[in-house]
Protein backbone atom coordinates (compact mmCIF):
# COMPACT_ATOMS: atom_id res chain seq x y z
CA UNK A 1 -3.20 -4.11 -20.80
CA UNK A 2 -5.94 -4.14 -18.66
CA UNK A 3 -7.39 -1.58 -16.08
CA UNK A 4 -9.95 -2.71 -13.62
CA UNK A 5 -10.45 -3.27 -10.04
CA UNK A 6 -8.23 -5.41 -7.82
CA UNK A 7 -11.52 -6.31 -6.09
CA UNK A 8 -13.27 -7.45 -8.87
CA UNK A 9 -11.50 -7.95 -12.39
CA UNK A 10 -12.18 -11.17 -13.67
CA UNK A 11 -10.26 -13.15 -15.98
CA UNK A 12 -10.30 -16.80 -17.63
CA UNK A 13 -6.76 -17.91 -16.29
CA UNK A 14 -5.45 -19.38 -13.59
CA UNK A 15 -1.88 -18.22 -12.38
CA UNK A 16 1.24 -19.69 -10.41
CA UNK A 17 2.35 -16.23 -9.51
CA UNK A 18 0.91 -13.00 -7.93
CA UNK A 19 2.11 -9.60 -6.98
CA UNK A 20 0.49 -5.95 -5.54
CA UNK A 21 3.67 -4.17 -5.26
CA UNK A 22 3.98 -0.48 -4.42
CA UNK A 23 1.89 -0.62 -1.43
CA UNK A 24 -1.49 -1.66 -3.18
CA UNK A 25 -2.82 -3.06 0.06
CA UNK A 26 -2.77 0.11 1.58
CA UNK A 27 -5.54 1.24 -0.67
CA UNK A 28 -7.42 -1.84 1.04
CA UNK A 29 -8.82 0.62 3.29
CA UNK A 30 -11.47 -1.38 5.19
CA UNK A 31 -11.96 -4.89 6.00
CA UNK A 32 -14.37 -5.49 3.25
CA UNK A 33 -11.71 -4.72 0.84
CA UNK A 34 -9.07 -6.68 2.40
CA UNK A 35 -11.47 -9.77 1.96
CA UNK A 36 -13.09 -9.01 -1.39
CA UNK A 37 -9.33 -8.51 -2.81
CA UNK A 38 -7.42 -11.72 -1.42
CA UNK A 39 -10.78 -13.81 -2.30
CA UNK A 40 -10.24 -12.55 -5.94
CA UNK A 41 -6.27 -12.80 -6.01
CA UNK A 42 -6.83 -16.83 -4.38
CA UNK A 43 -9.59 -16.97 -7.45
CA UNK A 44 -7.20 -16.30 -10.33
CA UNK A 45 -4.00 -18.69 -8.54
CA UNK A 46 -3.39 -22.24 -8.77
CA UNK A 47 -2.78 -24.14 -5.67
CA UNK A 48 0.54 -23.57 -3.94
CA UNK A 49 1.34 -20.51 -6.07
CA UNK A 50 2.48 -17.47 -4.23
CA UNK A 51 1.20 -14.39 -3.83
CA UNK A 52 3.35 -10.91 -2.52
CA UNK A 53 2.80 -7.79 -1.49
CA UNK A 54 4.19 -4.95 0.33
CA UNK A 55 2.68 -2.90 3.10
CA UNK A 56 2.96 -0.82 6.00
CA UNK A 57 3.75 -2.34 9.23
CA UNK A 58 1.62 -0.82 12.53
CA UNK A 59 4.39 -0.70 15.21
CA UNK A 60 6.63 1.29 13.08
CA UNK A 61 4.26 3.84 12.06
CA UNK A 62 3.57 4.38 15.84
CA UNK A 63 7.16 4.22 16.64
CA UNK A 64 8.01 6.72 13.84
CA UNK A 65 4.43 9.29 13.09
CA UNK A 66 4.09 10.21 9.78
CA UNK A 67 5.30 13.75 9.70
CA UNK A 68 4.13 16.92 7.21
CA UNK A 69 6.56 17.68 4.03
CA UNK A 70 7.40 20.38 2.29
CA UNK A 71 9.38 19.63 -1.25
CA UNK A 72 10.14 22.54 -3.56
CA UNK A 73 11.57 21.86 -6.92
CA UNK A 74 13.05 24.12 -10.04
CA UNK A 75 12.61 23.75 -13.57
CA UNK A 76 13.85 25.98 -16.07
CA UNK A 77 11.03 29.09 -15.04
CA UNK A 78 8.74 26.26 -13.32
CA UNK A 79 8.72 26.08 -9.62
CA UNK A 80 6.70 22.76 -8.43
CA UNK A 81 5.72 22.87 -4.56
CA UNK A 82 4.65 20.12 -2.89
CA UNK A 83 3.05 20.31 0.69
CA UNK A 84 1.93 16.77 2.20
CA UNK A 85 0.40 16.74 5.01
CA UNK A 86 -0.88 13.41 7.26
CA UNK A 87 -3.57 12.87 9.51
CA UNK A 88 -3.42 9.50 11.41
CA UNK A 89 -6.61 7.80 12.28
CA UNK A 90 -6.12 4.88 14.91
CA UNK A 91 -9.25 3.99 15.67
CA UNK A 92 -9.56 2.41 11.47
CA UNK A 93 -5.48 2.22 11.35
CA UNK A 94 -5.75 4.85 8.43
CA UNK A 95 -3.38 7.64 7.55
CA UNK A 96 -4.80 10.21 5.27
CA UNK A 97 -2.20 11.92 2.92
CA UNK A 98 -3.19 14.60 1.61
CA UNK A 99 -0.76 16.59 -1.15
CA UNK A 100 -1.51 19.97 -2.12
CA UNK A 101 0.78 20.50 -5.26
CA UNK A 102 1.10 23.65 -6.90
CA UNK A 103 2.68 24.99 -10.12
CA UNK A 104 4.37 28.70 -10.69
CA UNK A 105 6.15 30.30 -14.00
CA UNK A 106 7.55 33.52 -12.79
CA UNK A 107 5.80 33.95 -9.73
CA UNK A 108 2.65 33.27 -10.91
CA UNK A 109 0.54 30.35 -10.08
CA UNK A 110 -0.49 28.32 -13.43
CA UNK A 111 -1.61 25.23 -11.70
CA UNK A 112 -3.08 23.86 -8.53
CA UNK A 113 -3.62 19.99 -7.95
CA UNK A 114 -5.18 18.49 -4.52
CA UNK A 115 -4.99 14.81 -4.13
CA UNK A 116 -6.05 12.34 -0.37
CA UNK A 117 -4.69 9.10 0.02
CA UNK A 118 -5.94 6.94 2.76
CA UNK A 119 -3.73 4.05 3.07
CA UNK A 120 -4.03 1.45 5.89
CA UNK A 121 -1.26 -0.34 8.07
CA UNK A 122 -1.33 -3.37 9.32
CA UNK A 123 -0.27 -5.90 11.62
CA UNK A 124 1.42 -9.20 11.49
CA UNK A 125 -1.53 -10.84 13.10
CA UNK A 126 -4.16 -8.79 10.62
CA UNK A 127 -2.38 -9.67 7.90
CA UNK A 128 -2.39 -13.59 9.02
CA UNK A 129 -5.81 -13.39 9.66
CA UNK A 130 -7.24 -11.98 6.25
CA UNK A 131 -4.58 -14.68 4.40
CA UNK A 132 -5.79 -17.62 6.37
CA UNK A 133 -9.31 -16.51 5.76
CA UNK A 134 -9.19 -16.46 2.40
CA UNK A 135 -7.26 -19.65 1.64
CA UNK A 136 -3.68 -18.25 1.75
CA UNK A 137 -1.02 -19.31 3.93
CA UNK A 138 1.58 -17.02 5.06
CA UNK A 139 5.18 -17.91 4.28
CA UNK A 140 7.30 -15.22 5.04
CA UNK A 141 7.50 -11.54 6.08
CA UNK A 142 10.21 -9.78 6.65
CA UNK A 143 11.50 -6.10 5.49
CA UNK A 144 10.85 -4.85 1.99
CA UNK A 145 13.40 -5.75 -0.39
CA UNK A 146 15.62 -7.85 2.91
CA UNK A 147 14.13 -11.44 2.52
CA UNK A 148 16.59 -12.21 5.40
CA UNK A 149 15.79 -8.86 7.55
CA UNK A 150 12.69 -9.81 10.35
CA UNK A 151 10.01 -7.45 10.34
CA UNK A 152 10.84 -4.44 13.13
CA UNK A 153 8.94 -1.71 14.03
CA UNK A 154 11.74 0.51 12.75
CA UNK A 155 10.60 0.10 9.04
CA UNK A 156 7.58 0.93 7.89
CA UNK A 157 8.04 -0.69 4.64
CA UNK A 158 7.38 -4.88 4.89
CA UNK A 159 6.87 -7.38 2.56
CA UNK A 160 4.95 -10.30 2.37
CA UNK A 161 5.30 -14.16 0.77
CA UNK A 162 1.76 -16.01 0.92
CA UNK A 163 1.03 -19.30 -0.67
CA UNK A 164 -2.47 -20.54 -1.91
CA UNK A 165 -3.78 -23.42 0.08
C-alpha cells in the first residue's frame, strides 16, 4: 500500500485505468489543486485510458442546501452523538462540514472529536474545463452509480468518465 498525496505521489508505471471514488475531488478545494491533481492522474495513464470520479454537482446543491444533522446512536452503555453542521461558501463553491462528535458512558462524556471538511462542487462546464486543460477528454457524466441517468440538479451525487488524450 501506499499513502501519499493525490497531487503529488509519483510512481514508475503507467496505467490504462484510474479512479478517485468517494468524492476525492471534493477535497480539490481550489483551482490549483484541481490542476496539480488531473496533471498527475494524466502523468501516471496511458493514452486513451480512462479516468473516473465522483463529485458534487452545483445546481443541485443550490436546488437542495445542505442542511445541519443531528444523529444519535446506542451502544451497549455508549451513546455516540453526532452534530454536523454546514456552512456554504459561494463565492469559492465550498461547503464547510463541520462534525462535532461526542462520546458518553452513563451520562458522562469520555470523548470529544471535532473534524471540518471543505469539499467543493462543481459544474459541468468546470469540470470540462480542468479535463480539457490537462489532456483529458470528457466522455460521459451522468448520475452516480446510473450510467444511463443525465446529470440533474436533483442529485447531488454525479459521476464522471474522462479519457486521456
Amino acid at each position: 500500500m501506499i499513502k501519499a498525496d493525490i497531487k503529488n505521489y509519483r510512481l514508475n508505471n503507467k496505467f490504462d485505468f484510474a479512479m478517485a471514488m468517494f468524492n476525492v475531488i471534493g477535497y480539490q478545494t481550489n483551482n490549483d489543486f484541481m490542476e496539480k491533481t488531473l496533471q498527475n492522474t494524466a502523468r501516471h495513464l496511458k493514452k486513451n485510458s480512462l479516468f473516473v470520479f465522483d463529485c458534487w454537482y452545483l445546481p443541485a446543491v443550490l436546488k437542495d442546501r445542505p442542511t445541519n444533522r443531528f444523529k444519535k446512536l446506542k451502544l451497549g452503555e455508549k451513546t455516540i452523538v453526532r452534530k454536523t453542521s454546514q456552512n456554504l461558501d459561494l463565492e469559492k463553491n465550498l461547503i464547510n462540514i463541520n462534525f462535532h462528535i461526542k462520546e458518553y458512558k452513563k451520562n458522562k462524556l469520555t470523548n470529544h472529536l471535532t473534524e471540518n471538511h471543505p469539499m467543493r462542487f462543481w459544474t459541468l462546464t468546470e469540470l470540462d474545463y480542468f479535463l480539457a486543460k490537462n489532456n483529458f477528454k470528457l466522455i460521459k457524466s451522468c448520475v452516480f452509480m446510473n450510467l444511463n441517468k443525465n446529470v440533474s440538479p436533483d442529485n447531488w451525487n454525479i459521476f464522471i468518465i474522462a479519457q486521456k488524450i
